[in-house]
C-alpha atoms as a PDB file:
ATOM      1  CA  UNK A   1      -3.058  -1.308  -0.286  1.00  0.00           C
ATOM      2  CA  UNK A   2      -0.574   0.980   1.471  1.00  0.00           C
ATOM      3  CA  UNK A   3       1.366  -0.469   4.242  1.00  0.00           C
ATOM      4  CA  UNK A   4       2.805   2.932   5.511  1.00  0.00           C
ATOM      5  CA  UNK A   5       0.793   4.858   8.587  1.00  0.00           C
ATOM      6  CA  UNK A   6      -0.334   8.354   7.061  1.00  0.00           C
ATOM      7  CA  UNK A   7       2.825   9.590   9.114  1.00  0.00           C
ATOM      8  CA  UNK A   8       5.181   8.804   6.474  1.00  0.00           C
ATOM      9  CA  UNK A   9       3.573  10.494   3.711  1.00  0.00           C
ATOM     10  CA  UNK A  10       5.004  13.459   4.583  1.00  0.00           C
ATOM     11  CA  UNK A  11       7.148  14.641   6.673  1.00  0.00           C
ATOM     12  CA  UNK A  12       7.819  17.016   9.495  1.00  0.00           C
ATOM     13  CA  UNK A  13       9.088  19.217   6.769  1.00  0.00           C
ATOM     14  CA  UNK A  14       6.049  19.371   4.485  1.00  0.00           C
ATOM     15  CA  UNK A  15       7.716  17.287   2.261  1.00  0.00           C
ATOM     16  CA  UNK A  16       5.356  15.045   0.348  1.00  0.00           C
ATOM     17  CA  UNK A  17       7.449  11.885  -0.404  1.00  0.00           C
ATOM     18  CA  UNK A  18       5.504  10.286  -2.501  1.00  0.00           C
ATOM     19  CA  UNK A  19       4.460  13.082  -4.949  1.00  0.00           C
ATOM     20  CA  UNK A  20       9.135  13.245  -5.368  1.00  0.00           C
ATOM     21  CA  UNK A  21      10.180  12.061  -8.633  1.00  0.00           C
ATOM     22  CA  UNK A  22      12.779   9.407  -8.420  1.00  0.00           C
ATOM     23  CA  UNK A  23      15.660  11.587  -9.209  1.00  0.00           C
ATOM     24  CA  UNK A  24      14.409  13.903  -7.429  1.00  0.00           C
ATOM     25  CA  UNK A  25      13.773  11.295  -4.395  1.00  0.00           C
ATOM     26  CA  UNK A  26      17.877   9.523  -5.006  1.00  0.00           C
ATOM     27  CA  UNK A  27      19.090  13.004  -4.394  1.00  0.00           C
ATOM     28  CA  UNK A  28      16.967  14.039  -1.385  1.00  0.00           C
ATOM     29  CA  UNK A  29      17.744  10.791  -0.010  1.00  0.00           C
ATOM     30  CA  UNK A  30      21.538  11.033  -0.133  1.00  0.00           C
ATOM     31  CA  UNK A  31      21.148  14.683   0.416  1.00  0.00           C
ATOM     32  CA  UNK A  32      19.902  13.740   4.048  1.00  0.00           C
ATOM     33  CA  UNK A  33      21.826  10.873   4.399  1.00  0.00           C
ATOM     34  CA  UNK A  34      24.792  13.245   4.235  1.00  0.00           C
ATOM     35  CA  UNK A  35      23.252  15.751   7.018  1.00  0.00           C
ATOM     36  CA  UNK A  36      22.779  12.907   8.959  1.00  0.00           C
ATOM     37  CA  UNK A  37      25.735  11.322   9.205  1.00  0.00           C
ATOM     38  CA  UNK A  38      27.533  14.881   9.632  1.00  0.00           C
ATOM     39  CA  UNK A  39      25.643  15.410  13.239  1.00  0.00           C
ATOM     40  CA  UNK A  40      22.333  17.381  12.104  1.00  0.00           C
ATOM     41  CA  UNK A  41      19.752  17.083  14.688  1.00  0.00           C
ATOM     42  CA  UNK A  42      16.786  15.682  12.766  1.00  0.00           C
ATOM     43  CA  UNK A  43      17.882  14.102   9.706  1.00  0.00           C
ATOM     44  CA  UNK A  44      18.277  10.621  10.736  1.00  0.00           C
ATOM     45  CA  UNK A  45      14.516  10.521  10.821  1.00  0.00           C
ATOM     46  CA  UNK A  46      13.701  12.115   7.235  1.00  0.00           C
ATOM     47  CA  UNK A  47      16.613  10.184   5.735  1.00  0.00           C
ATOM     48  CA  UNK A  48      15.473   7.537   6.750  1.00  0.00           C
ATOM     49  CA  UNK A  49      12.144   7.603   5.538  1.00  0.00           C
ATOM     50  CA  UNK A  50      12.647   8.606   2.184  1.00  0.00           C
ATOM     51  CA  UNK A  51      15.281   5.485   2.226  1.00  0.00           C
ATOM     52  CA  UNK A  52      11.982   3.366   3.086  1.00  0.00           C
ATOM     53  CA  UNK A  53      10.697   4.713  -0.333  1.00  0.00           C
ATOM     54  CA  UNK A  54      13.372   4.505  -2.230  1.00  0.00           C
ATOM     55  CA  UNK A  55      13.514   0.554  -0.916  1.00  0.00           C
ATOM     56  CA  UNK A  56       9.845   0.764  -1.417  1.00  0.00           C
ATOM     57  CA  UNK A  57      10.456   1.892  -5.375  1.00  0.00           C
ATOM     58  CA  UNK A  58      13.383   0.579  -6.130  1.00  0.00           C
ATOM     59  CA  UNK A  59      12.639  -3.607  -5.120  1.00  0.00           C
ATOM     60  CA  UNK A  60      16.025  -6.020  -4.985  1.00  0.00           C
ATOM     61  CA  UNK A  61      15.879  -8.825  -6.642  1.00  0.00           C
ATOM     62  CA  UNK A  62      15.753 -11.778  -3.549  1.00  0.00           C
ATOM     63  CA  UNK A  63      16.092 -14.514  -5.814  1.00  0.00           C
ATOM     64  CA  UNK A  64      19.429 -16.519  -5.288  1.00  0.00           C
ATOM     65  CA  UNK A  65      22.387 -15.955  -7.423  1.00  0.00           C
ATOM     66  CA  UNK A  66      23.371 -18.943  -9.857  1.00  0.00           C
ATOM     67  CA  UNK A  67      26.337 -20.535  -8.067  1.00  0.00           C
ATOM     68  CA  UNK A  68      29.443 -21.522 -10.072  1.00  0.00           C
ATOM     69  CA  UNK A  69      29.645 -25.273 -11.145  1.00  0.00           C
ATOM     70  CA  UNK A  70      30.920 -27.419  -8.373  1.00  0.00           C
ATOM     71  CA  UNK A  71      34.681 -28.952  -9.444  1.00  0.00           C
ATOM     72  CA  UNK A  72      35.771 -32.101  -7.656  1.00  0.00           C
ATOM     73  CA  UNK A  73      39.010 -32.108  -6.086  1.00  0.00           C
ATOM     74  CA  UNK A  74      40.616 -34.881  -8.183  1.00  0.00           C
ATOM     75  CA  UNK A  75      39.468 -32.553 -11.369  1.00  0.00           C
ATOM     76  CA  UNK A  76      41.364 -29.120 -10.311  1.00  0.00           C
ATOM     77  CA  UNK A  77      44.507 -28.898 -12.187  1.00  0.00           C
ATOM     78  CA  UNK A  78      47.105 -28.537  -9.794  1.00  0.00           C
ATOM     79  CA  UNK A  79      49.914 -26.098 -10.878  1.00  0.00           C
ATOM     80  CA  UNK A  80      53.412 -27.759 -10.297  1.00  0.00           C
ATOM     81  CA  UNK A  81      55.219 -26.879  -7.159  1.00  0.00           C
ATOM     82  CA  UNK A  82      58.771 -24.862  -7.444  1.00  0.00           C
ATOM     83  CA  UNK A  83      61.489 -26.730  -6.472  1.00  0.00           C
ATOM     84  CA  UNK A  84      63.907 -24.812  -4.204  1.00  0.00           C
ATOM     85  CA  UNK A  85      67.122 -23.893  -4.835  1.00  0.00           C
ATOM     86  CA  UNK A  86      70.240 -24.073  -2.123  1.00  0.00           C
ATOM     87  CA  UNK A  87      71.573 -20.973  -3.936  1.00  0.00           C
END
């Protein structure tokens, strides 16, 4: 079932989003995300989307990272002070 109104299918552009390849949809997203951050008028909104499907594609992995094994304090090896010298 698609979750996405037929408005993001394509955009304002003609650009069918869907139909990209993946490369071809990485490069069009950067591409975009470039214009946009430089000041161009309308490519927030493009760049955006085709960052939805690029999300969309491309899943992260939620599930927690294994933490490191817990040490209690008594079992860190302390490394031995310096002494200072007067001279």
């Amino acid at each position: 079932m698609d979750s996405y109104p037929p408005s993001h299918r394509q955009n304002g552009n003609g650009m069918d989003i869907r139909a990209l390849q993946d490369d071809e949809l990485m490069a069009q997203a950067r591409d975009w995300r470039q214009r946009a951050l430089r000041g161009e008028k309308d490519a927030r909104g493009l760049a955006h989307e085709l960052e939805c499907e690029v999300r969309r594609r491309f899943p992260r992995n939620n599930a927690p990272h294994a933490l490191p094994p817990i040490q209690l304090l008594g079992a860190v090896p302390q490394t031995p002070q310096r002494r200072w010298k007067p001279w």
